[in-house]
Each structure stands twice: as C-alpha cells, then as structure tokens.
Protein backbone atom coordinates (compact mmCIF):
# COMPACT_ATOMS: atom_id res chain seq x y z
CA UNK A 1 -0.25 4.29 -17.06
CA UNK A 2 0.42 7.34 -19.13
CA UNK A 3 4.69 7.98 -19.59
CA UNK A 4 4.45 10.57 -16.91
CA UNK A 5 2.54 8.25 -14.66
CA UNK A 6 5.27 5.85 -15.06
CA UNK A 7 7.73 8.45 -14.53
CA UNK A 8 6.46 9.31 -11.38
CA UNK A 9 5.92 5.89 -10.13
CA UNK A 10 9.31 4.91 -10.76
CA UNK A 11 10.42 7.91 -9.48
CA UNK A 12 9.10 7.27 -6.14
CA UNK A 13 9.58 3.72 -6.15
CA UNK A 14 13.38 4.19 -7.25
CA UNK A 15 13.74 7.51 -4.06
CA UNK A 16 11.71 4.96 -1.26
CA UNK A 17 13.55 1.92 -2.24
CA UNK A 18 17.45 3.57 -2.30
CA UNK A 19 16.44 5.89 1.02
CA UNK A 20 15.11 2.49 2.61
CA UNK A 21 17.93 0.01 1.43
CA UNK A 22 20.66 2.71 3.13
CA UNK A 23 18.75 2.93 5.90
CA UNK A 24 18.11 -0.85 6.70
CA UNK A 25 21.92 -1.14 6.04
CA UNK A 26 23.13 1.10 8.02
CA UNK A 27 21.10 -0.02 11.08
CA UNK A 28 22.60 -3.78 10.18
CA UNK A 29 25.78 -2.01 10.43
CA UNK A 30 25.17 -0.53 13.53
CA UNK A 31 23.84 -3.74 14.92
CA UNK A 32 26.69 -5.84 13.87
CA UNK A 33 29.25 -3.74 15.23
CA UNK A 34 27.86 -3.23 18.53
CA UNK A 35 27.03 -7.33 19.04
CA UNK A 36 30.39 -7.92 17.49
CA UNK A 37 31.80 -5.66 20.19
CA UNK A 38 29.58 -7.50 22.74
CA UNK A 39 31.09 -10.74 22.11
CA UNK A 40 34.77 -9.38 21.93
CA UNK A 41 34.37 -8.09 25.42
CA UNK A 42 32.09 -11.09 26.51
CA UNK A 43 35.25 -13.36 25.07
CA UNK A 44 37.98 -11.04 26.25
CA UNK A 45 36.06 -11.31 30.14
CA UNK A 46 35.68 -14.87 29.51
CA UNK A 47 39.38 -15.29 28.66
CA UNK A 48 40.63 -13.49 32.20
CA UNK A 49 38.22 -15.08 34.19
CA UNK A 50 39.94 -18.35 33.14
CA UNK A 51 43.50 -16.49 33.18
CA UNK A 52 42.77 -15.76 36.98
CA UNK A 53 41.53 -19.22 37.98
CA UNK A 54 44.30 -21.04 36.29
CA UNK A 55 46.88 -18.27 38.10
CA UNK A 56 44.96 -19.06 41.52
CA UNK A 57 45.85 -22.73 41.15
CA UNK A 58 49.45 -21.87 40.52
CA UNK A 59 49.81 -19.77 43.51
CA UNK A 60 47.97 -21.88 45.80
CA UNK A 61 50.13 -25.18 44.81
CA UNK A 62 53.13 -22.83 45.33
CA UNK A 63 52.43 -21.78 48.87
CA UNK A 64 50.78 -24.66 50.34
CA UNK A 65 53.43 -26.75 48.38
CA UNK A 66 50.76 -29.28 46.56
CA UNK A 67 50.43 -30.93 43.35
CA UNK A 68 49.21 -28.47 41.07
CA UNK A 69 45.95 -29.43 39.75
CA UNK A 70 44.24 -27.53 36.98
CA UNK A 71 40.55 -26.82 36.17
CA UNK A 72 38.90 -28.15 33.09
CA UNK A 73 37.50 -26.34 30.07
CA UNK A 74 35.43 -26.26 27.50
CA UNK A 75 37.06 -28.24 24.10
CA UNK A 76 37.60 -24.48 22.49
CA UNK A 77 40.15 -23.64 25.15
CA UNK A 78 43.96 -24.01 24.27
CA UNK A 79 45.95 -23.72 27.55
CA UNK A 80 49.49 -22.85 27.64
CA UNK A 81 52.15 -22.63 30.57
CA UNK A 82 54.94 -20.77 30.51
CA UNK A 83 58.25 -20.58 32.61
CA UNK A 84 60.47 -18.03 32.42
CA UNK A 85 62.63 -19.64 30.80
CA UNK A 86 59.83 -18.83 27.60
CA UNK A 87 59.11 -23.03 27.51
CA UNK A 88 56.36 -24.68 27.71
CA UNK A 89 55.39 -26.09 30.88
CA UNK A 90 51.88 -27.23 29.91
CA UNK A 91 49.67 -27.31 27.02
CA UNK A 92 50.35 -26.12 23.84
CA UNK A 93 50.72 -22.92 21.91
CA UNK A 94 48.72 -22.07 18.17
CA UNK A 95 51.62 -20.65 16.99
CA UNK A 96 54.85 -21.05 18.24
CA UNK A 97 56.18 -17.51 17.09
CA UNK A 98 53.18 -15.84 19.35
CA UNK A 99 54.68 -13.04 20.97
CA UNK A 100 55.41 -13.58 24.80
CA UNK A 101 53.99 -10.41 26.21
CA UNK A 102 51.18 -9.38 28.32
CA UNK A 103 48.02 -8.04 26.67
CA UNK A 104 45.28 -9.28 24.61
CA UNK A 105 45.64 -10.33 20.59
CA UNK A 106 44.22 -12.04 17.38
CA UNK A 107 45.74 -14.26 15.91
CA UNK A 108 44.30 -15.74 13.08
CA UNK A 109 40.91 -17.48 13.94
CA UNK A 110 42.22 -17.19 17.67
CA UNK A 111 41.88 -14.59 20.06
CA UNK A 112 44.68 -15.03 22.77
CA UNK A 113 45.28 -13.63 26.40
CA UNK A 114 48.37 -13.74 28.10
CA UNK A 115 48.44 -12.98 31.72
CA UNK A 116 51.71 -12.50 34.42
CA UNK A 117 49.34 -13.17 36.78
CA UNK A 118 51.10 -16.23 38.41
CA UNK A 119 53.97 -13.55 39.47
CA UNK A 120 56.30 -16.52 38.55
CA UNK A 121 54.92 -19.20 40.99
CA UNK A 122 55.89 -22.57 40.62
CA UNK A 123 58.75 -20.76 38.03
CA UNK A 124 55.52 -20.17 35.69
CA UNK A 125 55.82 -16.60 34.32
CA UNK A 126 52.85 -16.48 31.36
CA UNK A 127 49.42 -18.76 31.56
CA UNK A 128 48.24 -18.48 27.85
CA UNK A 129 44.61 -18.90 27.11
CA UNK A 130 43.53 -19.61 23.65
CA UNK A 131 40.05 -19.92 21.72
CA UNK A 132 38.52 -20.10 18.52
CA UNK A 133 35.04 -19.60 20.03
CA UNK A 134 34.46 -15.77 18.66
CA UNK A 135 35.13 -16.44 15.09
CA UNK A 136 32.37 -18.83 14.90
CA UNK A 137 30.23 -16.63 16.77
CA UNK A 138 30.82 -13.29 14.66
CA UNK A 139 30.57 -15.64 11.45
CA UNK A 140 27.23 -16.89 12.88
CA UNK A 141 26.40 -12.77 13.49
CA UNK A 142 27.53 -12.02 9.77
CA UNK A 143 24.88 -14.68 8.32
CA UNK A 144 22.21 -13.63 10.42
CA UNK A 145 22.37 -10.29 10.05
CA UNK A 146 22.65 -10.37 6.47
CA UNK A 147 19.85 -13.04 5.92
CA UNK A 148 17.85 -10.68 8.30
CA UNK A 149 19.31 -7.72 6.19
CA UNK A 150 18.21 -9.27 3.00
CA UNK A 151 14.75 -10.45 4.12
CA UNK A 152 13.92 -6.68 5.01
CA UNK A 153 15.30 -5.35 1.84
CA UNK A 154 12.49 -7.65 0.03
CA UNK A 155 9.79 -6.96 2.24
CA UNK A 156 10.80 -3.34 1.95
CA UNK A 157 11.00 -3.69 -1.69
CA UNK A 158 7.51 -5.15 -1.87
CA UNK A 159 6.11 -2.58 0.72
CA UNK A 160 7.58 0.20 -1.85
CA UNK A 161 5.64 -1.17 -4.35
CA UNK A 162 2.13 -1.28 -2.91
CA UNK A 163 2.93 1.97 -1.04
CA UNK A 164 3.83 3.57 -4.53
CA UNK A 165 0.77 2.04 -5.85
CA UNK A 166 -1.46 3.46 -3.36
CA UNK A 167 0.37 6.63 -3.40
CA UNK A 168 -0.06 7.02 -7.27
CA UNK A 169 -3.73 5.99 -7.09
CA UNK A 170 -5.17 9.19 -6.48
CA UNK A 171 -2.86 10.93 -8.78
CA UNK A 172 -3.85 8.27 -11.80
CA UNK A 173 -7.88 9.39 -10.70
CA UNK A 174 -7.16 12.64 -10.70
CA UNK A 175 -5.37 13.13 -13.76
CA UNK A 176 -8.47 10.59 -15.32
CA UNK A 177 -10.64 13.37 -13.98
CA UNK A 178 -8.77 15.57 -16.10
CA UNK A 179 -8.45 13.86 -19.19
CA UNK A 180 -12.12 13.20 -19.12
CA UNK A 181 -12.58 16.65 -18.05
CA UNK A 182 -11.01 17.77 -21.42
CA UNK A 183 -12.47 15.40 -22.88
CA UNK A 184 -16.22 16.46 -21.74
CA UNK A 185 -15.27 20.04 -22.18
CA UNK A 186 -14.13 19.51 -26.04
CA UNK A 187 -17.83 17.22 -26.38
CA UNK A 188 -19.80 20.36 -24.48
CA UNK A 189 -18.42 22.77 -26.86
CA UNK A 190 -18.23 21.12 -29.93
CA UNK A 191 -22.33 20.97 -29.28
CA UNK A 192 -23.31 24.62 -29.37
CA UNK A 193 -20.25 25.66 -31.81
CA UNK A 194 -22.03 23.25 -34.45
CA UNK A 195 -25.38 24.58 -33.85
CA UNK A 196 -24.08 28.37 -34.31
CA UNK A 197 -22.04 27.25 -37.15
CA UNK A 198 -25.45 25.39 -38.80
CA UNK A 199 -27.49 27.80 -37.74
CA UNK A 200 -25.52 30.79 -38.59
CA UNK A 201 -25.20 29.63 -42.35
CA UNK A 202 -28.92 28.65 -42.23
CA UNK A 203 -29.82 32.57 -41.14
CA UNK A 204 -27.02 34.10 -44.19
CA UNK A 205 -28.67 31.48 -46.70
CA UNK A 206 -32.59 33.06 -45.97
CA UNK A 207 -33.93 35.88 -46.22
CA UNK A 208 -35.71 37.04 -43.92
CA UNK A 209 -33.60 35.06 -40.95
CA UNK A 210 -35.95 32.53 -39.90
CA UNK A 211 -36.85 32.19 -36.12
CA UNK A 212 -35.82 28.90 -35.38
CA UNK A 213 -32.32 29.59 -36.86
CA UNK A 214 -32.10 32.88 -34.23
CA UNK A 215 -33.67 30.33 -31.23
CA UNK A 216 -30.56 27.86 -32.02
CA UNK A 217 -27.96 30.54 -31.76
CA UNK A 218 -29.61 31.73 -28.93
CA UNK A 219 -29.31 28.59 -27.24
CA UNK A 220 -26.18 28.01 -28.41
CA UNK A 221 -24.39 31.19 -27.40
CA UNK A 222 -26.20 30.25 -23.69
CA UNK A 223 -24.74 27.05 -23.46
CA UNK A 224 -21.29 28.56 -24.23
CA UNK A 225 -21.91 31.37 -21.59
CA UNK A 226 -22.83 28.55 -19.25
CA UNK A 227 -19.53 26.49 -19.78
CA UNK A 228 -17.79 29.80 -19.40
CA UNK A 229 -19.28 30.96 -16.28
CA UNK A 230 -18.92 27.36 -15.20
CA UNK A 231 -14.92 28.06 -16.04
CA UNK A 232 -14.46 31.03 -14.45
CA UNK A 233 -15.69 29.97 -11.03
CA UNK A 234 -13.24 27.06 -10.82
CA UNK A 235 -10.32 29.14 -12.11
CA UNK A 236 -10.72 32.44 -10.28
CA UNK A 237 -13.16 31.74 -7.50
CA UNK A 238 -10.56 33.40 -5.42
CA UNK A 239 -11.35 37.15 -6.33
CA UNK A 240 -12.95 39.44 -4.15
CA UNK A 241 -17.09 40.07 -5.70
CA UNK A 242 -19.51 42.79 -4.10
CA UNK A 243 -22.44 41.48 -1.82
CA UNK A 244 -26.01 42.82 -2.84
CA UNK A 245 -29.21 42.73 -1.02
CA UNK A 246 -31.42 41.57 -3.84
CA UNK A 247 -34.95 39.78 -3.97
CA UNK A 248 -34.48 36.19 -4.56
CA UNK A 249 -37.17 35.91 -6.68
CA UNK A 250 -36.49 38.49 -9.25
CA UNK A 251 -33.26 36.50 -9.52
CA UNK A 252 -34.73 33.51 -9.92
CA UNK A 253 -37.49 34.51 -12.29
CA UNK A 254 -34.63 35.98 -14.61
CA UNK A 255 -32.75 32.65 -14.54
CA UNK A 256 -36.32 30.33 -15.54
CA UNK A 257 -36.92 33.12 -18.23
CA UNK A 258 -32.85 32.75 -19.84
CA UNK A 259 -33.44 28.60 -19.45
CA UNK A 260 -36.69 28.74 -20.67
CA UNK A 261 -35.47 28.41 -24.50
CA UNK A 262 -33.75 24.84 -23.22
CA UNK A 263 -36.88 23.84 -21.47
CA UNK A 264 -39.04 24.64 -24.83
CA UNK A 265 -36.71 22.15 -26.80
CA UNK A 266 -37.78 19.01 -25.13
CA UNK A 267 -41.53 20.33 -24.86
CA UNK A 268 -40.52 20.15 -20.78
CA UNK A 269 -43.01 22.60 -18.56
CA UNK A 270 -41.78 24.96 -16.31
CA UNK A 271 -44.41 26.11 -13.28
CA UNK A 272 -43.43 28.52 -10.62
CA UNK A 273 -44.50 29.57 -7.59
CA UNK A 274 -42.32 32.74 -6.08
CA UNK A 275 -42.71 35.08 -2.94
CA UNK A 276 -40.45 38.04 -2.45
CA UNK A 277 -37.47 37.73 -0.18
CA UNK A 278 -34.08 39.94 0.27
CA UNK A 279 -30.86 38.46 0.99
CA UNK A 280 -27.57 39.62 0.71
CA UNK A 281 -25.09 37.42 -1.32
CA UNK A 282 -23.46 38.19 -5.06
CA UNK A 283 -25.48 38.16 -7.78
CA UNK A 284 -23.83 36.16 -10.16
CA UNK A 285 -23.16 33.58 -7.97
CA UNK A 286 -26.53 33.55 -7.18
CA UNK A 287 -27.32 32.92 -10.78
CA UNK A 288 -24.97 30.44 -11.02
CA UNK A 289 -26.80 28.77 -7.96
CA UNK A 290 -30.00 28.32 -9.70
CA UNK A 291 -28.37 28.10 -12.86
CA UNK A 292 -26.77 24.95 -12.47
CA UNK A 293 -30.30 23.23 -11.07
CA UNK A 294 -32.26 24.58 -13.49
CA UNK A 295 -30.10 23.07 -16.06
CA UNK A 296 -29.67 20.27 -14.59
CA UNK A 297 -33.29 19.48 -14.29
CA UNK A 298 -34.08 20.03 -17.79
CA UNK A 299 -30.76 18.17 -18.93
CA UNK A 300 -31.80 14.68 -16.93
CA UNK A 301 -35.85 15.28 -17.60
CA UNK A 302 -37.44 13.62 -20.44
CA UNK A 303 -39.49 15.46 -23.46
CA UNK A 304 -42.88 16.64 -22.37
CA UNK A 305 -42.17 15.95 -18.87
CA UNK A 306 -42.75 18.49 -15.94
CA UNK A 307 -40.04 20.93 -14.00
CA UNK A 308 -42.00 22.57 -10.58
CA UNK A 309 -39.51 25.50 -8.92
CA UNK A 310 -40.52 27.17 -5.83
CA UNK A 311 -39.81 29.80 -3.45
CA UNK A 312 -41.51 30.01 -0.25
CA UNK A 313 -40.77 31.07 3.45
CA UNK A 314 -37.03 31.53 2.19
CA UNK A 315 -36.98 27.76 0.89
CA UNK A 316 -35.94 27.40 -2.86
CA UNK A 317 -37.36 24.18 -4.02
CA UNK A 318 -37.04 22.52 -8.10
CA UNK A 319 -38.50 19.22 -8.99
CA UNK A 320 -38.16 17.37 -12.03
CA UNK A 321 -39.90 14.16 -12.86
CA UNK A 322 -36.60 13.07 -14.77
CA UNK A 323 -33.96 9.71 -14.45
CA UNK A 324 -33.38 10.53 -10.93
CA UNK A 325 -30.38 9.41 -8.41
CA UNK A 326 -29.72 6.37 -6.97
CA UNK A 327 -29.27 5.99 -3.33
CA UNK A 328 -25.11 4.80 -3.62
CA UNK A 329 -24.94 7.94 -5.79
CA UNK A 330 -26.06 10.80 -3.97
CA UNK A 331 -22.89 10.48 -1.41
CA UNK A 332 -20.95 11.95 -3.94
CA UNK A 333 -22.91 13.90 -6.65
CA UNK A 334 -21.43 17.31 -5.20
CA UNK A 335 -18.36 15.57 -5.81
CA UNK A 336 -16.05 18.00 -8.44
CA UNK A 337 -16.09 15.92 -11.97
CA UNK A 338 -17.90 13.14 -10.26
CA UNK A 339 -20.78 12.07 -12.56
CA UNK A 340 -23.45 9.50 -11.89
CA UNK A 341 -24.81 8.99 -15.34
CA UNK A 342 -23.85 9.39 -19.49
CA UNK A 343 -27.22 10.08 -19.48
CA UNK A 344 -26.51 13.71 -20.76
CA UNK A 345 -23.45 15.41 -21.51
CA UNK A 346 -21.77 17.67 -18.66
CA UNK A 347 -18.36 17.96 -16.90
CA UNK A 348 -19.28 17.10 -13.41
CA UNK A 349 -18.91 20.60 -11.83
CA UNK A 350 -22.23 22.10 -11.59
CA UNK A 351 -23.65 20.45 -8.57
CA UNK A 352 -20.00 21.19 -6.95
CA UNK A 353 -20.14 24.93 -7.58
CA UNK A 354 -23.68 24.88 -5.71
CA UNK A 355 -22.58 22.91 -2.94
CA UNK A 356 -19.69 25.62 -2.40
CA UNK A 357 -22.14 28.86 -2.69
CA UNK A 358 -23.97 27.44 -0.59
CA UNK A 359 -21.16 26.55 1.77
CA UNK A 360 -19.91 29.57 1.23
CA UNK A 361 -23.33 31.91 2.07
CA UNK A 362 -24.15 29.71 5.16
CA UNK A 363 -27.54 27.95 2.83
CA UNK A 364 -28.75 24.53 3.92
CA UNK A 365 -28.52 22.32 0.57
CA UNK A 366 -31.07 19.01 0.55
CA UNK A 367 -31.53 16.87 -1.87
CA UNK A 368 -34.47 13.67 -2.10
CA UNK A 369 -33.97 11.09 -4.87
CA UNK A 370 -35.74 8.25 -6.51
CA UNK A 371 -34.60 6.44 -9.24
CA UNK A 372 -36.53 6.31 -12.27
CA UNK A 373 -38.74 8.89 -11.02
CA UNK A 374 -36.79 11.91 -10.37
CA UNK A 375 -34.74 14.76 -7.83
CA UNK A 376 -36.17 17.17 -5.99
CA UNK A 377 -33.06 19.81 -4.47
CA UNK A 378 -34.12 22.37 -1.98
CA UNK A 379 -32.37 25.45 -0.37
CA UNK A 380 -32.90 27.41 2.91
CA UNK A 381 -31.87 30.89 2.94
C-alpha cells in the first residue's frame, strides 16, 4: 500500500476500533451495574425473608410459651440475637462495633440486615442477619464480564481489520485504475508526440516535404484528437450538447474516411455497406460512437487482415477478424479502465463511453466474440 493507502487504513481501523472499544465498554458497564443491582436486591430480599422467619419463631415461642427453636441456613449466614440490653443472645456478630440500628449496611465483605421485627419478644430487640454471599457473586460478575469484555474487544479488533480490509479494497483498485490510467495515458501520448516530433524534423530536413512524413503527422495529430475527445467526455460529460437529426451514414462514412489512414498502416481492409437513415442524437457523440469501434477494430486486427462495417435497416454492424474476446471477458469489457488484453495500447475507456451513448440515446448494444478469431459489435437505432 501506497503512504496514503496506509493512512487511510489506519485511519479507519484506528476510528472503528476506539468507537467499538467505548461502545462494548460501556454496554459491560451497563450490564454490570444493573446485575450487580440485581443481586443487591436479590441479597437484600433474601436477607428479610430470613429476618422475618427467624422474628416469627421468636414471637411464636413467646406467645405459646415454647422452646424457641430456630431454622437452619445455609453456611454463609451469620445469625445474631439481640436483647435489649444490646447482648448477644445467640450467634455471633462480624464486628462487634456494628452499629445497633435498623436498616440495611456493608460492612466489609458482609452485607448486614438488622430487623426490630421481634417487637422485643422473648426480651430480643434486634435479629441480625449476616452474609458474605454477594461479594463472591459480584467478584464472579467482575471476571465474567471482563473476560466477556475482553473476548469482544479481540474479536472486534479482528473484525476491524478484515472490515478495513474489505473496505479499502475497492479504494486500493480504484486508485490502481488510476495509476495505470496515468500510466496508459503518458504511454498513449508519448506514441503520437514521437511520431510528430520524428516526423516533423523529417518534413524541415527535405525539401519538398515528403508524403509519408505528412501521413505520420496526420496520424499522429488524430490519435491525440482521439485521446482528447476521449478526455473530454469523461471530464465534462455533464454539459448540455444540441440534438441533430442527421443521416447515420454520412456520419459514419466520415468517421471510416478520418480512420482510414490507421487502417492503411497495417495493410487492414475496410468494406462498407451503408443505407441512409435519420436519427436525432449529437453529432459528436455520435462520432465518438463509431469512433471508438472503428479504432478498436483496427487496434486488435492483425496486418492485412479484414474490417466489414455495415448499416442496414437501422442496425450498425463492424467485424474484424482480429484477437477477439474471451467468453469470462466480455462481462466486463464496457467496464471504465477495465482491459482484457496488452495486446495494444489503450486506457480502457472507449468501449465505456459507447456503452453510455448508447445508454444514454436508448440504442441496443450487442456484442458476439470468439477468441482467436475475432468481435463482431452491433447497434440498433
């Protein structure tokens, strides 16, 4: 990855990792408190329950005049009677300086009720019941929650790191489209600029200026128009152009006559077969339209091959006899920047730009492919 890759990889990982780790916790916060409070009032319930029983047994003993007989607990329960004379009747106390007065408290490790309910019965003024239980229990809540805390944080952590993967994945293609769009753009240029800069010092050096030097800049100074046209659509294919009624095949025969220069290069043919029709659409996108499979054809054919364009019944049809496409590729060949082959130089755009016209004007676009034996692209009007 490129430094501003990483930057913005790390950047997201960093955000989703700190805006996850609060969140996760917070919500152990949340959860711990509220079972904490749970157990308090499940302990504080449990504590009067046993409060009441034990104050039951006093009273009942007192009026009916019986031995008084106490219910048994659970080993975590400290019991404590007191008279009220503040002495210890029965049991025993945690701390001896606990304060005698009704209500609920912690004390240490302890959490403590004492209750008036014996109303002084049997001369017994406090019963005191004591247990340990809901330390151990919130201490057993404080390790789960934070294993539970910590085991999210790492799957969290990992999950941030595919998810910022897969959410820098099409950023790292697309900016890979870029670079090798520069890239092609710098190659496609550097092509005709040489052969105007070769060819213009061939034409000063003779006199007369030979022909073939005037066919390369001619070329040349097409191939630049091309990439420029090619440009423009991408960058400002948002302006408003005027809609003409013209006859297709004028167009067309104007666009085989201007490639017809690129065609004589590679000793390729060019045969075609052209009825009149008027339709209404722009006519330099039009040009563009046939443009891009003209050159296209004669880009991918082989020398002293065969290019056969039609237009019949409304139906623009251009065969070439050239490398061809293969049946995994032609999913995406109107893919922007997507290219199938090195097999010729090119940035990827021109079979985009005539899937859009023709999205854009309503035409049917079909293409048949062998390959090894070459495209045929047709287009209904």
């Amino acid at each position: 990855m490129t430094s501003l890759e990483k930057k913005s990889f790390y950047s997201f990982l960093g955000l989703y990792i700190i805006s996850s780790t609060m969140f996760i916790v917070l919500s152990a916060y949340w959860y711990y408190d509220g079972q904490k409070a749970s157990l308090e009032n499940a302990q504080y319930h449990s504590l009067e329950h046993i409060a009441d029983k034990v104050s039951q047994k006093i009273i009942n003993a007192h009026m009916h005049e019986t031995k008084l007989e106490l219910p048994s607990f659970q080993s975590d329960i400290v019991l404590a009677l007191i008279d009220t004379n503040r002495e210890i009747q029965y049991g025993s106390l945690v701390e001896n300086t606990l304060p005698l007065e009704t209500g609920y408290i912690r004390h240490k490790t302890y959490n403590i009720l004492i209750s008036d309910s014996p109303q002084e019965h049997l001369n017994i003024e406090y019963v005191v019941v004591q247990s340990n239980v809901l330390a151990a229990q919130v201490e057993h809540l404080q390790k789960r929650v934070f294993v539970v805390m910590a085991l999210s944080i790492f799957v969290m952590i990992v999950l941030a790191f595919v998810l910022s993967r897969l959410f820098m994945r099409p950023i790292n293609q697309k900016i890979k489209q870029i670079e090798d769009f520069i890239s092609d753009t710098a190659h496609e240029l550097n092509t005709p600029i040489t052969a105007l800069r070769m060819s213009v010092s061939r034409a000063l050096s003779e006199e007369p200026c030979d022909k073939h030097s005037l066919k390369n800049i001619s070329i040349s100074t097409k191939q630049l128009f091309d990439i420029y046209n090619a440009l423009s659509y991408l960058s400002f294919e948002s302006e408003e152009e005027e809609l003409t009624r013209l006859d297709i095949c004028v167009t067309l025969n104007k666009s085989i006559s201007y490639y017809q220069e690129l065609a004589q290069r590679k000793r390729i043919e060019m045969s075609i077969e052209c009825e009149s029709f008027d339709f209404e659409i722009n006519e330099t996108k039009l040009t563009m339209l046939f443009g891009n499979l003209i050159n296209n054809a004669i880009k991918y054919s082989p020398v002293n091959s065969k290019i056969e364009i039609s237009f019949k019944k409304g139906v623009f049809r251009i065969k070439d006899n050239g490398i061809g496409i293969s049946k995994e590729g032609l999913s995406k060949i109107f893919e922007r920047f997507n290219r199938e082959t090195n097999y010729s130089g090119g940035f990827g755009i021109g079979l985009s730009i005539v899937k859009k016209i023709s999205l854009e004007y309503g035409l049917r676009l079909d293409v048949e492919s062998t390959l090894g034996e070459g495209s045929c692209f047709s287009i209904s009007f």
